[in-house]
PDB file of N, CA and C in Angstrom:
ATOM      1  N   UNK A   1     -52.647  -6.469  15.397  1.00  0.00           N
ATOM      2  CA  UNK A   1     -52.383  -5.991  14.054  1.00  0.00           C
ATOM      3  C   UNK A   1     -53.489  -5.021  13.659  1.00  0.00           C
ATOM      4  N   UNK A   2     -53.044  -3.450  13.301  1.00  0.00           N
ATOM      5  CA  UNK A   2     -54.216  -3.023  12.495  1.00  0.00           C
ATOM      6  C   UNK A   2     -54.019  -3.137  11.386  1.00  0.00           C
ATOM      7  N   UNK A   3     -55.340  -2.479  11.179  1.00  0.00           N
ATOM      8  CA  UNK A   3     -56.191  -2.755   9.529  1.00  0.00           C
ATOM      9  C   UNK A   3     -55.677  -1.313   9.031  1.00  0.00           C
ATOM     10  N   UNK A   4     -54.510  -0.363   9.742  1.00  0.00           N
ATOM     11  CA  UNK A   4     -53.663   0.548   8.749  1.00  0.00           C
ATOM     12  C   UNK A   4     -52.572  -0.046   8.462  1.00  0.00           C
ATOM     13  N   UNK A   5     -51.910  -1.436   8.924  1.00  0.00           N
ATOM     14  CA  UNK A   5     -51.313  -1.943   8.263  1.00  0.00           C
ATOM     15  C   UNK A   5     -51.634  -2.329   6.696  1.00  0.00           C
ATOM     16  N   UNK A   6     -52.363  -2.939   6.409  1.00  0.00           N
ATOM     17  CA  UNK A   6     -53.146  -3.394   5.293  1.00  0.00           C
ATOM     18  C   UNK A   6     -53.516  -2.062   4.407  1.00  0.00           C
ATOM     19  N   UNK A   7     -54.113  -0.579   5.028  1.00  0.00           N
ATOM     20  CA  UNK A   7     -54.387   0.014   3.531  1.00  0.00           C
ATOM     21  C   UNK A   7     -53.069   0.586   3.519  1.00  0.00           C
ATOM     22  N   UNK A   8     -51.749   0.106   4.273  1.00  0.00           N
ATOM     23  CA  UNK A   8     -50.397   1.121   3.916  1.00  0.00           C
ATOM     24  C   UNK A   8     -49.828   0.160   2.792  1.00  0.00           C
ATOM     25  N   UNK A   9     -50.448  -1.391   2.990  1.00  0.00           N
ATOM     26  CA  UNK A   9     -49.591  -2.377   1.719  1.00  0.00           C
ATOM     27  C   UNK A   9     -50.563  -1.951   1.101  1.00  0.00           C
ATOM     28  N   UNK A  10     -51.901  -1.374   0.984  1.00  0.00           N
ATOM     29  CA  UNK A  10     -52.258  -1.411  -0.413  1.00  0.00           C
ATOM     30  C   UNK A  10     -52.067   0.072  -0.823  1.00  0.00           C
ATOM     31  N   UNK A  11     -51.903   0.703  -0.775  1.00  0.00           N
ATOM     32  CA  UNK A  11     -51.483   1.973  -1.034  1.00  0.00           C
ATOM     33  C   UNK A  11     -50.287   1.963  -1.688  1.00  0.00           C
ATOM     34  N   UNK A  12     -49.243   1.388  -0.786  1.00  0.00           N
ATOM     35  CA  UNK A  12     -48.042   1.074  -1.426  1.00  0.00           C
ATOM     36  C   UNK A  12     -47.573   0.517  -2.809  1.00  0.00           C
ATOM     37  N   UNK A  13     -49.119  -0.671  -2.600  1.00  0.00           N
ATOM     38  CA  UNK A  13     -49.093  -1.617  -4.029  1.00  0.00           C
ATOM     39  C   UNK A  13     -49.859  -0.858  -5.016  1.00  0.00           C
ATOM     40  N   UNK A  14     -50.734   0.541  -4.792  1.00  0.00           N
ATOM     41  CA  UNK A  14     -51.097   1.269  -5.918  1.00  0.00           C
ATOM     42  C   UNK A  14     -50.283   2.314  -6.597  1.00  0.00           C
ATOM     43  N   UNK A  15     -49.650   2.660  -5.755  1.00  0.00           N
ATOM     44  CA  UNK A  15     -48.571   3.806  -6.501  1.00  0.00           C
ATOM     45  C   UNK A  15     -47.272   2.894  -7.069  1.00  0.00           C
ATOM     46  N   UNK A  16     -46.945   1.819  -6.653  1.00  0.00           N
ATOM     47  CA  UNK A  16     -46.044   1.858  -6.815  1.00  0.00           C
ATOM     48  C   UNK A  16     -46.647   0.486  -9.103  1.00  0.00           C
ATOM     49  N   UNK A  17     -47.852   0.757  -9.066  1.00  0.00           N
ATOM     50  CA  UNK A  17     -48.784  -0.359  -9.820  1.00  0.00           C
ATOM     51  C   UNK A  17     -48.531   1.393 -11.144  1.00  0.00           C
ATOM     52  N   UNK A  18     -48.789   2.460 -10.147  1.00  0.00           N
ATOM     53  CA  UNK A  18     -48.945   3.345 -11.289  1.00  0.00           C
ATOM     54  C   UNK A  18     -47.520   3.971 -12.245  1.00  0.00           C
ATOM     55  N   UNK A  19     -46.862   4.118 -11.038  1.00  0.00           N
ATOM     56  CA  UNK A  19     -45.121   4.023 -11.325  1.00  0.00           C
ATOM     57  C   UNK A  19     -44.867   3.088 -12.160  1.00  0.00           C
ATOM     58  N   UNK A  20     -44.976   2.172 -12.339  1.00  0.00           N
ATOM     59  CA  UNK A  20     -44.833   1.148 -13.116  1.00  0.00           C
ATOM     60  C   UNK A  20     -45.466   1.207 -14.367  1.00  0.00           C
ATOM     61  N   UNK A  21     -46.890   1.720 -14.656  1.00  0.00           N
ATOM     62  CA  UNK A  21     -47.176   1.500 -15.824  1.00  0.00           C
ATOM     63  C   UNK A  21     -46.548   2.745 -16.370  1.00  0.00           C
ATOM     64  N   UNK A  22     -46.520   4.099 -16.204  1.00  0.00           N
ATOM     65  CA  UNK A  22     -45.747   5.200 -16.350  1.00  0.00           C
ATOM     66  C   UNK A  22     -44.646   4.721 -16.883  1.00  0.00           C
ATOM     67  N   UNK A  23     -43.441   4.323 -16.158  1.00  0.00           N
ATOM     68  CA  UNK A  23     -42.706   4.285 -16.486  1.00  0.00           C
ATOM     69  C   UNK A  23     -42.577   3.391 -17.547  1.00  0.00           C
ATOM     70  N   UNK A  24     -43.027   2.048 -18.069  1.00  0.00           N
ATOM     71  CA  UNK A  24     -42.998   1.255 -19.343  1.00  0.00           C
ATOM     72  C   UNK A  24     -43.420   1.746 -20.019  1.00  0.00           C
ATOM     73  N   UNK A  25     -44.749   2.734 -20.133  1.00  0.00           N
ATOM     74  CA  UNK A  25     -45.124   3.578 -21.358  1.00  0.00           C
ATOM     75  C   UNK A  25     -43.985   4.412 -21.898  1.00  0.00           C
ATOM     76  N   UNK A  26     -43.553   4.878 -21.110  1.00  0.00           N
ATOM     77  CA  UNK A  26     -42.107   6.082 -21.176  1.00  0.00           C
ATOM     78  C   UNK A  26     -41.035   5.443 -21.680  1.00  0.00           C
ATOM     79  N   UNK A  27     -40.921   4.030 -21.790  1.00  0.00           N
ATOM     80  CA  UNK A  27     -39.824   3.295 -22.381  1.00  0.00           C
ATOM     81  C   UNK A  27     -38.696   3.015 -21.324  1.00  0.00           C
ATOM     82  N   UNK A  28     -38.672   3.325 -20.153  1.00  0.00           N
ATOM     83  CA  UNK A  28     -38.378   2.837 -18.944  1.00  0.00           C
ATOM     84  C   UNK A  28     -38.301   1.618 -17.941  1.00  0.00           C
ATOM     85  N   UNK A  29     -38.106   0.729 -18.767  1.00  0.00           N
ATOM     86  CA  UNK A  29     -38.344  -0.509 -17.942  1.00  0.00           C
ATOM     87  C   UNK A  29     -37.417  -1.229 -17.200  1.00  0.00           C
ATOM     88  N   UNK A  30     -36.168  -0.477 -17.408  1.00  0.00           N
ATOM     89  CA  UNK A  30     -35.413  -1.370 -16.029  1.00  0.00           C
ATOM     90  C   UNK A  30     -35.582   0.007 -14.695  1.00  0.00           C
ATOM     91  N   UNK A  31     -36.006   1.390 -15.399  1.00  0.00           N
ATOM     92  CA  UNK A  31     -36.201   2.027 -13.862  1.00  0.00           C
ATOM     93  C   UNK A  31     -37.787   1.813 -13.310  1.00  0.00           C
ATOM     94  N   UNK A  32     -38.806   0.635 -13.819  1.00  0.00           N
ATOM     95  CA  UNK A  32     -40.253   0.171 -13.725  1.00  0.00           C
ATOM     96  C   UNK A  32     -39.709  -0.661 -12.918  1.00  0.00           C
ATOM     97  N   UNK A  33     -38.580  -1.459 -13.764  1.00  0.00           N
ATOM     98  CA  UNK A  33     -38.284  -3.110 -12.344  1.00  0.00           C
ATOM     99  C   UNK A  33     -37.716  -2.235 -11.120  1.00  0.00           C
ATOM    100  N   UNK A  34     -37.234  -1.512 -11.045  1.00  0.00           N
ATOM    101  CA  UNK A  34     -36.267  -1.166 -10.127  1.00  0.00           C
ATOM    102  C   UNK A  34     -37.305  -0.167  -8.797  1.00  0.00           C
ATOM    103  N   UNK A  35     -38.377   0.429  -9.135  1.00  0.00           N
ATOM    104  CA  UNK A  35     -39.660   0.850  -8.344  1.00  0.00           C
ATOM    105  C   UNK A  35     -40.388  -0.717  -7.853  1.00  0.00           C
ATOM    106  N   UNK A  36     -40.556  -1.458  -9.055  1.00  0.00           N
ATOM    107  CA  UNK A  36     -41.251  -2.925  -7.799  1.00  0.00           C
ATOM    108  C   UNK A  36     -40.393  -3.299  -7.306  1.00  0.00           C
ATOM    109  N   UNK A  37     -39.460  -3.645  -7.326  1.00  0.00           N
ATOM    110  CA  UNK A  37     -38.192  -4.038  -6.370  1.00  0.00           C
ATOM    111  C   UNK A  37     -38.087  -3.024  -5.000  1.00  0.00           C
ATOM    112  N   UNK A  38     -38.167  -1.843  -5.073  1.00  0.00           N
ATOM    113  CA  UNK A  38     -38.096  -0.898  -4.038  1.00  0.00           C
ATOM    114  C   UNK A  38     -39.459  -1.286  -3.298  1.00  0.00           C
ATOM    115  N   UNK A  39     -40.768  -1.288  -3.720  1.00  0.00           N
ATOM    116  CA  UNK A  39     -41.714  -1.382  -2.932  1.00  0.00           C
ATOM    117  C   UNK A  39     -42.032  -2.753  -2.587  1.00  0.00           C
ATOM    118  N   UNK A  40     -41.444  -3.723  -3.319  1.00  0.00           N
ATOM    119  CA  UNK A  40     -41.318  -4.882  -2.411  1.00  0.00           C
ATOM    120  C   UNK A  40     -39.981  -5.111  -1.133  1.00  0.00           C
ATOM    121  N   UNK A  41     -39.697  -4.760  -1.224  1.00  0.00           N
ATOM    122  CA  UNK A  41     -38.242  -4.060  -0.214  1.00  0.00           C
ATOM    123  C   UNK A  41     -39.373  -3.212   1.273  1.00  0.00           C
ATOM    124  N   UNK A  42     -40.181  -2.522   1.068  1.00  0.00           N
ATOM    125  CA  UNK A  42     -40.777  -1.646   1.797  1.00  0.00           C
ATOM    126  C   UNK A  42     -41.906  -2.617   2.278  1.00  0.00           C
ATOM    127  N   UNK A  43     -42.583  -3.149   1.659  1.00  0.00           N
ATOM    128  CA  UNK A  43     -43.413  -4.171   2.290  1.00  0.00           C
ATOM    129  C   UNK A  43     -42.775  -4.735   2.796  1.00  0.00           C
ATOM    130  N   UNK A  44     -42.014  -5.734   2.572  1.00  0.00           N
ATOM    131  CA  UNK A  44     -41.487  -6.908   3.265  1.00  0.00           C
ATOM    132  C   UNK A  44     -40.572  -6.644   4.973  1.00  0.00           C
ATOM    133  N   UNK A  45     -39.651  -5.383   4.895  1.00  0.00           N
ATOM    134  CA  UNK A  45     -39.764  -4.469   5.751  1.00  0.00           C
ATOM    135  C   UNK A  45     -41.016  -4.485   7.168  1.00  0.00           C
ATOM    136  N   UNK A  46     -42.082  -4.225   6.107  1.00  0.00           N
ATOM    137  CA  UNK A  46     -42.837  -3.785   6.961  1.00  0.00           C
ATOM    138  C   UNK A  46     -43.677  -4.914   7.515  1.00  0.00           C
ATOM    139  N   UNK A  47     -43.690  -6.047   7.006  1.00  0.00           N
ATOM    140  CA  UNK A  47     -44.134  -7.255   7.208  1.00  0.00           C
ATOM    141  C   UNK A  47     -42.874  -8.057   8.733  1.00  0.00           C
ATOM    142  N   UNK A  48     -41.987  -7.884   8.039  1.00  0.00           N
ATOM    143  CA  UNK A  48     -40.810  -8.158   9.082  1.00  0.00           C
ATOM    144  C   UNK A  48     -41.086  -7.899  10.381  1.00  0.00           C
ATOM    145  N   UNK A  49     -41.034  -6.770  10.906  1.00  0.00           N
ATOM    146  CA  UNK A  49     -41.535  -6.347  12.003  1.00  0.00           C
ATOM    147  C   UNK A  49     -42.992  -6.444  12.584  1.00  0.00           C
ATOM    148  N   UNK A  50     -43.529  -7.142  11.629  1.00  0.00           N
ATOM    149  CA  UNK A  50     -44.931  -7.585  12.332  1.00  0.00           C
ATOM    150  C   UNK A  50     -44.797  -8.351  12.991  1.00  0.00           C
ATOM    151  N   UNK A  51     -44.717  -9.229  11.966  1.00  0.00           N
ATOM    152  CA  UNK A  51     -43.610 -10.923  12.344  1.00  0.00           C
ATOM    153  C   UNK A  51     -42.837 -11.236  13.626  1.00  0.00           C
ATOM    154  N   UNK A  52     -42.064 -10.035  13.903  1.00  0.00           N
ATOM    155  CA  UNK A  52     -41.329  -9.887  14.999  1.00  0.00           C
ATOM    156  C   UNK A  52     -41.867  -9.606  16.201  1.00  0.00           C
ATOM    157  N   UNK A  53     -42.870  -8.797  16.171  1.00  0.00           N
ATOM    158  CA  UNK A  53     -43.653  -8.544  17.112  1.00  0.00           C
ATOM    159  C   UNK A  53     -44.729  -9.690  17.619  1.00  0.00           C
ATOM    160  N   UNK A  54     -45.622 -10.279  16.478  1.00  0.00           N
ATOM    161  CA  UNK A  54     -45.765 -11.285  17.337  1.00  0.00           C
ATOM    162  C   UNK A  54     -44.688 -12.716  17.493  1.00  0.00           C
ATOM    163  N   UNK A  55     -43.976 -12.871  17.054  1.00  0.00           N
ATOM    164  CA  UNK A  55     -42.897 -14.075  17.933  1.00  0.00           C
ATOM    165  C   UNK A  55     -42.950 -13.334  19.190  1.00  0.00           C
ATOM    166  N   UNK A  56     -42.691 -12.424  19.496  1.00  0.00           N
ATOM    167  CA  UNK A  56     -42.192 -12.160  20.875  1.00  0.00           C
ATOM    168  C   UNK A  56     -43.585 -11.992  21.681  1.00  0.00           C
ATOM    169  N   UNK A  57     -44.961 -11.599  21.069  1.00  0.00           N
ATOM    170  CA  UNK A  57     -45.693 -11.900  21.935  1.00  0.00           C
ATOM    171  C   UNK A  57     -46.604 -13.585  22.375  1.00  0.00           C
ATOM    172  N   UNK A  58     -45.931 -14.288  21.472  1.00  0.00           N
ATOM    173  CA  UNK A  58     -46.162 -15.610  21.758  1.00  0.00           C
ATOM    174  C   UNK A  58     -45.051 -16.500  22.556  1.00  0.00           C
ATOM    175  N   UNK A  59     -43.563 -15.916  22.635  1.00  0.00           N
ATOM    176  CA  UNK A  59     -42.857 -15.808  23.643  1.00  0.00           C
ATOM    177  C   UNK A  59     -43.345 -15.544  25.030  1.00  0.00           C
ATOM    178  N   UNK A  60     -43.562 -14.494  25.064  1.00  0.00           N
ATOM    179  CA  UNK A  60     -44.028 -14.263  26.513  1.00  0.00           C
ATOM    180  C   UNK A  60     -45.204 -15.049  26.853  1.00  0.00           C
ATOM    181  N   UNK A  61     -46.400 -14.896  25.892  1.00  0.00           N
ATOM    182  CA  UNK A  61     -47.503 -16.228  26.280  1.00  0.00           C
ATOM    183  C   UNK A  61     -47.342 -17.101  27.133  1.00  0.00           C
ATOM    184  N   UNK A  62     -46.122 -17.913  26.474  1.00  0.00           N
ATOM    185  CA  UNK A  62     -46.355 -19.409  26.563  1.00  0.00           C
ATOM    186  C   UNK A  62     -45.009 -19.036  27.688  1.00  0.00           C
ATOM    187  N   UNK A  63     -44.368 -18.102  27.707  1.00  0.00           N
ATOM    188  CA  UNK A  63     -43.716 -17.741  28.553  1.00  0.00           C
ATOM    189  C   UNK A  63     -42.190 -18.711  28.452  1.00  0.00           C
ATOM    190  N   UNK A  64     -41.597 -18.495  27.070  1.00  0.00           N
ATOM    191  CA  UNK A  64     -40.491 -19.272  27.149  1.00  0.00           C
ATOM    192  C   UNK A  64     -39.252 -18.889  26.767  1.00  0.00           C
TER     193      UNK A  64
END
């Protein structure tokens, strides 16, 4: 696992922190929910396939 995994979730979690306040100032708040919903969609995504990657390298490990 790298450590550009980690500043891409936090990066992710800052724009999408600024989008959000933007948009509730603007009186926007179901298109505010609808940006954290998208970038939790994109993390989790991107978490997924981590996930996936190691099952399968603890698969082969243990070799089963």
């Amino acid at each position: 696992m790298d450590i550009d995994l980690v500043f891409k979730i936090a990066a992710i979690g800052i724009i999408v922190a600024v989008l959000n306040q933007l948009l509730i100032r603007s009186g926007r708040e179901d298109q505010a929910m609808m940006t954290t919903l998208a970038g939790l969609v994109v993390v989790l995504s991107m978490l997924v396939q981590q996930i996936s990657e190691l099952f399968v390298t603890i698969k082969s490990l243990f070799a089963l």
